[in-house]
C-alpha atoms as a PDB file:
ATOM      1  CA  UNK A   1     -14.895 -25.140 -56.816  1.00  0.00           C
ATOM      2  CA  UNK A   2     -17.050 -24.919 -53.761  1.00  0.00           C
ATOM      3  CA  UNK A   3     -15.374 -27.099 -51.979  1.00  0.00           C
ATOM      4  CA  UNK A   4     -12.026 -25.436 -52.888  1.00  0.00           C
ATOM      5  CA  UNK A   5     -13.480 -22.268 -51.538  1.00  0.00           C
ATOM      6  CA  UNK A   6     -14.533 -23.457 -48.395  1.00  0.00           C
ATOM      7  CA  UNK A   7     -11.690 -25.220 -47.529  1.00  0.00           C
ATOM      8  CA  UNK A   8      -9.981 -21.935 -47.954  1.00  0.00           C
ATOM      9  CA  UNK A   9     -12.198 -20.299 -45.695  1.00  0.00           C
ATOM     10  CA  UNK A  10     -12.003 -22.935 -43.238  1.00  0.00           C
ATOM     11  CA  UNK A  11      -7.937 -22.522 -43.593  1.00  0.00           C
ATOM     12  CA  UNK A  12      -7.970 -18.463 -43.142  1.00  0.00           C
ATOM     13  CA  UNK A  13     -10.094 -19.197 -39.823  1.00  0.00           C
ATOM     14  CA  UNK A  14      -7.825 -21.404 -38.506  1.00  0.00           C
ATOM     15  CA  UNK A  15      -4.929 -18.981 -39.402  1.00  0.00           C
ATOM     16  CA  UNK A  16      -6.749 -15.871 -37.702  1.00  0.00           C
ATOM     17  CA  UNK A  17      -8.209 -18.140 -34.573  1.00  0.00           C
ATOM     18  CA  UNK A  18      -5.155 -18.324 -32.409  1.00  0.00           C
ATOM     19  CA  UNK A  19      -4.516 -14.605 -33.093  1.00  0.00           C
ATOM     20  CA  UNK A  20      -7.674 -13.874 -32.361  1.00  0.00           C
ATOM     21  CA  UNK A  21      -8.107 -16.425 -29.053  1.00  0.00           C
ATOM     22  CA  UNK A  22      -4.671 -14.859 -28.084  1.00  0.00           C
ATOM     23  CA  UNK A  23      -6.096 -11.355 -27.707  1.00  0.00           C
ATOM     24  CA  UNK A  24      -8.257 -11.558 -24.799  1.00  0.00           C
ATOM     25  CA  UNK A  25      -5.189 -13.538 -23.083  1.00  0.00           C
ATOM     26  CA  UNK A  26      -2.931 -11.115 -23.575  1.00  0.00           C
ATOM     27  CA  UNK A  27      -5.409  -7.820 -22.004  1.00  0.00           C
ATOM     28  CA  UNK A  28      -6.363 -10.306 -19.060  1.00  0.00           C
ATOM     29  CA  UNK A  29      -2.589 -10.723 -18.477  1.00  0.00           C
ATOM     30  CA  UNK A  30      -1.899  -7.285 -18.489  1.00  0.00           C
ATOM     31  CA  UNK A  31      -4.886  -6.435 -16.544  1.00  0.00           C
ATOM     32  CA  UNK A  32      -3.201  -8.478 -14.119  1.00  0.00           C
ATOM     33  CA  UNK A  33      -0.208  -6.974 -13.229  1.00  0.00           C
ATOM     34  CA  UNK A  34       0.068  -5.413  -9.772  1.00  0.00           C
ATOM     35  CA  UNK A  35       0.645  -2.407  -9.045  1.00  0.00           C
ATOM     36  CA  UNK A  36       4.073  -1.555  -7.739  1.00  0.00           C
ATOM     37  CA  UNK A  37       3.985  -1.728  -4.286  1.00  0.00           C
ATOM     38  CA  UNK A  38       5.783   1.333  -1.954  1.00  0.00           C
ATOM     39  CA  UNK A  39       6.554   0.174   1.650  1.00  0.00           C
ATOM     40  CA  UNK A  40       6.915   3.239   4.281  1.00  0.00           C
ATOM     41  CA  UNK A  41       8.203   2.202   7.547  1.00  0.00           C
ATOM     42  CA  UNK A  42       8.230   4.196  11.136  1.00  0.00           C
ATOM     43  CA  UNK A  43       9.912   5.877  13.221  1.00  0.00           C
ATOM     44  CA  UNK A  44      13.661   4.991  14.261  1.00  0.00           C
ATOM     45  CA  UNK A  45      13.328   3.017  11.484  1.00  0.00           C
ATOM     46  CA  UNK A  46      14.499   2.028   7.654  1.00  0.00           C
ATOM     47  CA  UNK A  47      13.718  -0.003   4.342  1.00  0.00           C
ATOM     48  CA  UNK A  48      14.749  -3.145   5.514  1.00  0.00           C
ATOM     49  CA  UNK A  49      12.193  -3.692   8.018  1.00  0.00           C
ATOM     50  CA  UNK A  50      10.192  -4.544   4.944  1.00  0.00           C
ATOM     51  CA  UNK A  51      12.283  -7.597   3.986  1.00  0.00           C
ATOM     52  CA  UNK A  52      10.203 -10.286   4.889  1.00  0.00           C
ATOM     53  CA  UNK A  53       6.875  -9.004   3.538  1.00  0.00           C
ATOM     54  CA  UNK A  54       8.627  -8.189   0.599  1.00  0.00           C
ATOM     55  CA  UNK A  55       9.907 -11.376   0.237  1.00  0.00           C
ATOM     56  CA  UNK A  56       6.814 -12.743   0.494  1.00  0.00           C
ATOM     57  CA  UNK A  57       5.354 -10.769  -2.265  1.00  0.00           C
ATOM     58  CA  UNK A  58       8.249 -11.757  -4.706  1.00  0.00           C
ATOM     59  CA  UNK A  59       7.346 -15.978  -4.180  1.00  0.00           C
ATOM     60  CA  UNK A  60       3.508 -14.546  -4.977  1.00  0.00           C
ATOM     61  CA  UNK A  61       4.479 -13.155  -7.905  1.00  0.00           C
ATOM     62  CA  UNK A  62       5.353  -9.554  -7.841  1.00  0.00           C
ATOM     63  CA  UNK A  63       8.262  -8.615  -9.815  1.00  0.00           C
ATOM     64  CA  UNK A  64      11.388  -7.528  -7.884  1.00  0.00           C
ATOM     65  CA  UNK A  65      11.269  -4.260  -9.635  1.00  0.00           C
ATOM     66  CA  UNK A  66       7.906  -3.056  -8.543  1.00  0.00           C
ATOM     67  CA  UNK A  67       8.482  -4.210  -4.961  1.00  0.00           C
ATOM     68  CA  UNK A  68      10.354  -0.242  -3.227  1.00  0.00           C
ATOM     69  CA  UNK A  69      11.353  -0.486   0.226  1.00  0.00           C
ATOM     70  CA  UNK A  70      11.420   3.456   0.743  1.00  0.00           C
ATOM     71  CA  UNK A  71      14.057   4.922   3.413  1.00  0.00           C
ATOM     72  CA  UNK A  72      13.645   8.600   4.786  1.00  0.00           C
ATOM     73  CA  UNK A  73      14.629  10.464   7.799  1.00  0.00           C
ATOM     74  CA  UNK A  74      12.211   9.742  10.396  1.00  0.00           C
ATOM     75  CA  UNK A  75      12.700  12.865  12.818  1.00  0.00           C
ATOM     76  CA  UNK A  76      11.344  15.384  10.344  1.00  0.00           C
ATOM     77  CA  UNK A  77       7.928  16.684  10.031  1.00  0.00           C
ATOM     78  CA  UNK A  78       5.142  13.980   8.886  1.00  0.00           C
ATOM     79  CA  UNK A  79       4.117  16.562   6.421  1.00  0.00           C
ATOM     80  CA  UNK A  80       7.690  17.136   4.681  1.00  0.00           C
ATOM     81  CA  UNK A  81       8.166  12.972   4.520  1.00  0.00           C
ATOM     82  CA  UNK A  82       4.948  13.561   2.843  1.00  0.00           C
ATOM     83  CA  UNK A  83       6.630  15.546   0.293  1.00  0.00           C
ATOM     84  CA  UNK A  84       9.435  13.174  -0.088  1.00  0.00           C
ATOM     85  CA  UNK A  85       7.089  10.235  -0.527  1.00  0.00           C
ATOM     86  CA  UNK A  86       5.444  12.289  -3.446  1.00  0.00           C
ATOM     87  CA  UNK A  87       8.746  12.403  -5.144  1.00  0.00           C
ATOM     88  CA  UNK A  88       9.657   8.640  -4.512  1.00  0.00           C
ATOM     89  CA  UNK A  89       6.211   7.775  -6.140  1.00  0.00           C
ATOM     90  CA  UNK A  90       6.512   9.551  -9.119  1.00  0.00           C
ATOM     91  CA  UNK A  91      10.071   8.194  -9.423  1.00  0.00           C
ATOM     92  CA  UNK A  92       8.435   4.944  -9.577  1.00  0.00           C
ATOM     93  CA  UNK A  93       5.819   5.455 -11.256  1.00  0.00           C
ATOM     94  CA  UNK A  94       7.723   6.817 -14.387  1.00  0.00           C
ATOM     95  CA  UNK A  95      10.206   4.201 -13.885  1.00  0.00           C
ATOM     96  CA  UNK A  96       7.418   1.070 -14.178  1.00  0.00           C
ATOM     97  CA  UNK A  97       4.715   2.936 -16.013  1.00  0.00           C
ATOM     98  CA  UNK A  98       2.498   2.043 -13.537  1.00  0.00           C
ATOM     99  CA  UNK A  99      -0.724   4.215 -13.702  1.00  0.00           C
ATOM    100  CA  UNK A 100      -0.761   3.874  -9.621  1.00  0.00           C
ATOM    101  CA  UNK A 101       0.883   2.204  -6.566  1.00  0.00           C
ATOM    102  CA  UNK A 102      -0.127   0.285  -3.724  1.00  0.00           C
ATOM    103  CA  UNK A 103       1.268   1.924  -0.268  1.00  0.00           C
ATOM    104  CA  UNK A 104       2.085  -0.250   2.724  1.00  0.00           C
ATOM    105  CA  UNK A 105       3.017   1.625   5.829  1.00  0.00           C
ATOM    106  CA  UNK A 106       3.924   0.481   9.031  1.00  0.00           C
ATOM    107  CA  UNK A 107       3.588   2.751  12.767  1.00  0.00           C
ATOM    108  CA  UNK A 108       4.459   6.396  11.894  1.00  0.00           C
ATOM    109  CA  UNK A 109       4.509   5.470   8.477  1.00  0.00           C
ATOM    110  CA  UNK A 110       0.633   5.699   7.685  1.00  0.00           C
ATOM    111  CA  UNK A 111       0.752   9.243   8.827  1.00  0.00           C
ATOM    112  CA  UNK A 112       2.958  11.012   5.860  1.00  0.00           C
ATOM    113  CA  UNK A 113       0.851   8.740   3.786  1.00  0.00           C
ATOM    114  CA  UNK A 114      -2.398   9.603   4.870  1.00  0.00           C
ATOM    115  CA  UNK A 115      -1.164  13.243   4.393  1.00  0.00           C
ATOM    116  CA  UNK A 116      -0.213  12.882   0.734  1.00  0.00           C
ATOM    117  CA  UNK A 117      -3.170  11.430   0.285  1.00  0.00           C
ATOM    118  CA  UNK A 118      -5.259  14.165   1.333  1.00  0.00           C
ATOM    119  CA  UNK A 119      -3.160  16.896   0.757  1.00  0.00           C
ATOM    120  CA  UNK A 120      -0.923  16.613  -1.755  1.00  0.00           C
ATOM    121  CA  UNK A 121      -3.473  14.973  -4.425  1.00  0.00           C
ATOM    122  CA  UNK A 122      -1.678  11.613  -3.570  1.00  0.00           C
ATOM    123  CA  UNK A 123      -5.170   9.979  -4.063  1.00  0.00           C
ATOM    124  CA  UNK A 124      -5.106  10.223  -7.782  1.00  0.00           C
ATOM    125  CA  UNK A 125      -1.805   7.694  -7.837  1.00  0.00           C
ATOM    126  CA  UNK A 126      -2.772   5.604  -5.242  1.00  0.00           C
ATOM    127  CA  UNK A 127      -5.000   2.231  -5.450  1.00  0.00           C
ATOM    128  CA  UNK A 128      -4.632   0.675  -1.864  1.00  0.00           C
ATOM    129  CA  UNK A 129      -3.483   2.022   0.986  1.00  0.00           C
ATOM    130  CA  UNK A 130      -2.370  -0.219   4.057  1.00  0.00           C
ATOM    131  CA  UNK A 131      -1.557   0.629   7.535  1.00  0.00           C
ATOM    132  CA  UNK A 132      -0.285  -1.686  10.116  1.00  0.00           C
ATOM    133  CA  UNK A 133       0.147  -0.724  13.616  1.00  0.00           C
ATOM    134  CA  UNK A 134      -0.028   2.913  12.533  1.00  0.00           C
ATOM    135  CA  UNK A 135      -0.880   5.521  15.389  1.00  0.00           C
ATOM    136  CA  UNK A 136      -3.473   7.438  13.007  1.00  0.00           C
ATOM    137  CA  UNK A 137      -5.073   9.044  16.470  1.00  0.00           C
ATOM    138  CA  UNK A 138      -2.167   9.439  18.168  1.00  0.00           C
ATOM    139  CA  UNK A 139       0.221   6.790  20.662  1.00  0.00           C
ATOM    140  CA  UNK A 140       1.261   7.972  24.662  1.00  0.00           C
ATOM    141  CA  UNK A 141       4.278   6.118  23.673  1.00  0.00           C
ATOM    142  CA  UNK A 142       5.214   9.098  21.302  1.00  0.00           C
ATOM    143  CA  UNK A 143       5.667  11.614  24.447  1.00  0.00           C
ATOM    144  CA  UNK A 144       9.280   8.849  25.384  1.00  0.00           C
ATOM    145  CA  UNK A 145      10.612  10.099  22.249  1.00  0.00           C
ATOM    146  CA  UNK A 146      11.901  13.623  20.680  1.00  0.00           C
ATOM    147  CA  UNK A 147      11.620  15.375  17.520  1.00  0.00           C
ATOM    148  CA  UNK A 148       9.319  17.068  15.030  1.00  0.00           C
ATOM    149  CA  UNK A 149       7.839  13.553  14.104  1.00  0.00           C
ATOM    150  CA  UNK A 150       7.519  12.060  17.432  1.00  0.00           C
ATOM    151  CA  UNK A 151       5.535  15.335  18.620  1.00  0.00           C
ATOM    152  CA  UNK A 152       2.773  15.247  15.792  1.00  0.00           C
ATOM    153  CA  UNK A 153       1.867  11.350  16.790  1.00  0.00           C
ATOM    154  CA  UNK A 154       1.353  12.545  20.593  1.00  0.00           C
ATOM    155  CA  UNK A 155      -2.746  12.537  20.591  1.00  0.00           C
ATOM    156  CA  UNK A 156      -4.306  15.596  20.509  1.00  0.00           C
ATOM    157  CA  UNK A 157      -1.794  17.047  18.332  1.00  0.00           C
ATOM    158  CA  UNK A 158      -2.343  19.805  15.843  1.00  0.00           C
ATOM    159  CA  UNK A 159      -1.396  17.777  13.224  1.00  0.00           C
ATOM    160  CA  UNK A 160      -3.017  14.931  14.268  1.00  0.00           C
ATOM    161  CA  UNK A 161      -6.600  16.649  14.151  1.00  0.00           C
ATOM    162  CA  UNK A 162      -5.924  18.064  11.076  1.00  0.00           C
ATOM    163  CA  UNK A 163      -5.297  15.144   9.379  1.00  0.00           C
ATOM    164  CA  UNK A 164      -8.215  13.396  10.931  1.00  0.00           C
ATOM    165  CA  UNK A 165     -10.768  16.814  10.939  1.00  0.00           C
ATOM    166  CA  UNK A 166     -13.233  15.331   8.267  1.00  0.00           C
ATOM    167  CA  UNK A 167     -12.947  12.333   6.188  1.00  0.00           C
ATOM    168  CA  UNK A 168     -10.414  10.062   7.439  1.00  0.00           C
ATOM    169  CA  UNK A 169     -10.399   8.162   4.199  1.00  0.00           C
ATOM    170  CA  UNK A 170     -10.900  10.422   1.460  1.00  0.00           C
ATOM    171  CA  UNK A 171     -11.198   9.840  -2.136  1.00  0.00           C
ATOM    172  CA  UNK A 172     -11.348   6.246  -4.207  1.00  0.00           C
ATOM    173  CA  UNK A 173      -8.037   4.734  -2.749  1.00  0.00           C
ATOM    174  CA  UNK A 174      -8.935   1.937  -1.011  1.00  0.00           C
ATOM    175  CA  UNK A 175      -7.643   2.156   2.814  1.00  0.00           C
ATOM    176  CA  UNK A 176      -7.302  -0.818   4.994  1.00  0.00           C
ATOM    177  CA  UNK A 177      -5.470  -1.131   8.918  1.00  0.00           C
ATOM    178  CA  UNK A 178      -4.386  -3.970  10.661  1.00  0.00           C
ATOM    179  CA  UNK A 179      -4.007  -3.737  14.684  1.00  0.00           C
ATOM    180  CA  UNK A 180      -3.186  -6.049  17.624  1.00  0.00           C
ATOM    181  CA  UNK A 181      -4.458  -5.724  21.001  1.00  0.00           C
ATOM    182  CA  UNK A 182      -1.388  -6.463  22.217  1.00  0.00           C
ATOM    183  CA  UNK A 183       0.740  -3.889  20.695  1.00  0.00           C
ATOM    184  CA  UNK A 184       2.542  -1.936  23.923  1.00  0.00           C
ATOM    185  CA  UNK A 185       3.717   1.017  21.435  1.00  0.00           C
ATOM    186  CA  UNK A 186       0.621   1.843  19.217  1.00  0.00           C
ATOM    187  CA  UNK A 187      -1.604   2.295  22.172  1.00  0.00           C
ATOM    188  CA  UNK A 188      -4.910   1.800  22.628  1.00  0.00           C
ATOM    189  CA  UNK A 189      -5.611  -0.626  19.898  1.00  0.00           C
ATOM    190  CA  UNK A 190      -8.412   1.149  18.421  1.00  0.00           C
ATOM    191  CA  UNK A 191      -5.887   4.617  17.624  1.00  0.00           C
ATOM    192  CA  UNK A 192      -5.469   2.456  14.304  1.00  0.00           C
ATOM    193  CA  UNK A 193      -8.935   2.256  12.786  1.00  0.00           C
ATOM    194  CA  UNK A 194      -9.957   5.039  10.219  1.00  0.00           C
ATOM    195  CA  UNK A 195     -13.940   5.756   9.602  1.00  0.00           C
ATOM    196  CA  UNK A 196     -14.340   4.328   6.101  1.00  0.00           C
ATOM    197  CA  UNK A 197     -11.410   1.609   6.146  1.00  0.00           C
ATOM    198  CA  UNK A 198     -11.449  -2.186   6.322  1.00  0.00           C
ATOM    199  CA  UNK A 199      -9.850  -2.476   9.846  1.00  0.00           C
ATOM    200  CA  UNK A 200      -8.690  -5.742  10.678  1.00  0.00           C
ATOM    201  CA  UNK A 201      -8.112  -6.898  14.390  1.00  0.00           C
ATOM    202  CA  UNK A 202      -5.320  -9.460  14.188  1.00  0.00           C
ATOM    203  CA  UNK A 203      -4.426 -12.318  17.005  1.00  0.00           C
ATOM    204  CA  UNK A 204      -2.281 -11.294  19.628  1.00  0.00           C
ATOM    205  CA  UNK A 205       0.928  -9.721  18.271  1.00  0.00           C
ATOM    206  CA  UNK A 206       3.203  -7.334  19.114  1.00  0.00           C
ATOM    207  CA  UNK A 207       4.180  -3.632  17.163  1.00  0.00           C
ATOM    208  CA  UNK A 208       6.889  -5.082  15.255  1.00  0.00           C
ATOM    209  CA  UNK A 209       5.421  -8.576  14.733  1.00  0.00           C
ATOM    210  CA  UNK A 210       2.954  -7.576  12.109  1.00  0.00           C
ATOM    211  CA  UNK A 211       5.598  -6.798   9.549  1.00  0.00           C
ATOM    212  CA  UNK A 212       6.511 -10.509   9.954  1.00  0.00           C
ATOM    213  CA  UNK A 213       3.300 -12.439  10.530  1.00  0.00           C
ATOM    214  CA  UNK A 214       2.265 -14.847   7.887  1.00  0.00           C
ATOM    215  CA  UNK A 215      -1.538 -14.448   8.400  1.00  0.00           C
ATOM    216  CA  UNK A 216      -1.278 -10.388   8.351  1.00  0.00           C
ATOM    217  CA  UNK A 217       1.078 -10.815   5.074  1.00  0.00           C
ATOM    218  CA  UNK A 218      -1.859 -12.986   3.497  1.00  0.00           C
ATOM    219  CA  UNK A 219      -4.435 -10.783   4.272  1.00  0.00           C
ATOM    220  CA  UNK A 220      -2.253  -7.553   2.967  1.00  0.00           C
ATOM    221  CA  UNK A 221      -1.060  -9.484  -0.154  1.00  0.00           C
ATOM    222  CA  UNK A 222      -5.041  -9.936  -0.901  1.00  0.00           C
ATOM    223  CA  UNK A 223      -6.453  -6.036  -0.723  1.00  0.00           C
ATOM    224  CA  UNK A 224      -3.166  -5.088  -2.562  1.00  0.00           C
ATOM    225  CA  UNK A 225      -3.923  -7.519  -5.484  1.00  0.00           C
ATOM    226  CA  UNK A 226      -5.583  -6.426  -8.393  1.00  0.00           C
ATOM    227  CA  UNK A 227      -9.265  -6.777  -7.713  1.00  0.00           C
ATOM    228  CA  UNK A 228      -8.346  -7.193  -4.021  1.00  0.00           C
ATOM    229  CA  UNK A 229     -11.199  -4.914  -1.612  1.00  0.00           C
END
């Protein structure tokens, strides 16, 4: 009779133990998910400037749908592509049930995105923020060009020190830049860096070559990832 009993003990535990080993699997697999990743690109620009580096992050394993190559109007007020940028990440965010998104920005990109961040409570669905070439203290190339946007990334700008009066990086999203000494429209270099943010110099490319770079893709693909700095 004992050993009957035991054996059945011995049989319910074996029953229960994949169950139970397949638990902590399961969270850690979920845990792992990325976050769905919202690409903003610059001026004169569109979505499909992202195609590459999107590309890339579908071979590393980030599902198709939570990979959003955004398109807006670039001539229009930083601040209202802000408000459009709110609206695309709530679209996405109820459409993955994501609790938060990553944001990679290119050039004039990382300036509507640094104002939802700080303005329109865009830190609260935001994880990592990444800007690549962006001209977050202003470019001289900006006074060649025309319009609303072009105006606010002329240094000095009133919406320039606005956006930079303070803490550059505020809140827990975790901000990151990426510039090249060579860039002849983002001018100078150091325009990119932000006070608080992991700022990365990168070898010698040009403005639009850090969309396509391998090594810059690497290093973006690693702060993005869940657990990333």
């Amino acid at each position: 009779m004992r050993y009957a009993y035991r054996a059945s003990t011995l049989a319910s535990l074996f029953t229960l133990l994949p169950a139970a080993m397949a638990a902590p699997v399961m969270a850690a697999h979920a845990a792992a998910v990325p976050d769905p990743v919202v690409f903003v690109h610059g001026w004169n620009s569109d979505g499909s400037t992202w195609n590459t580096m999107a590309e890339r992050f579908r071979a590393d394993g980030w599902p198709t749908g939570r990979l959003h190559q955004w398109s807006y109007p670039t001539n229009q007020s930083n601040a209202t592509t802000a408000s459009q940028l709110a609206q695309e990440i709530d679209r996405v965010l109820a459409a993955t049930g994501a609790a938060k998104v990553d944001l990679v920005t290119h050039s004039m990109g990382g300036l509507s995105s640094r104002h939802y961040l700080k303005y329109l409570a865009g830190d609260a669905k935001v994880d990592a923020w990444v800007s690549l070439a962006g001209p977050n203290h202003g470019t001289g190339a900006a006074y060649l060009c025309g319009g609303a946007s072009c105006t606010e990334m002329r240094p000095g700008s009133s919406f320039l020190n606005k956006l930079n009066a303070g803490d550059e990086t505020p809140g827990t999203t975790r901000y990151a830049t990426w510039r090249s000494s060579c860039d002849s429209v983002v001018t100078p270099a150091d325009t990119v860096a932000l006070a608080g943010a992991l700022n990365t110099m990168t070898s010698c490319l040009q403005h639009s070559a850090l969309l396509t770079d391998a090594a810059v893709y690497q290093e973006v693909r690693n702060h993005v990832a869940p657990g990333g700095r």
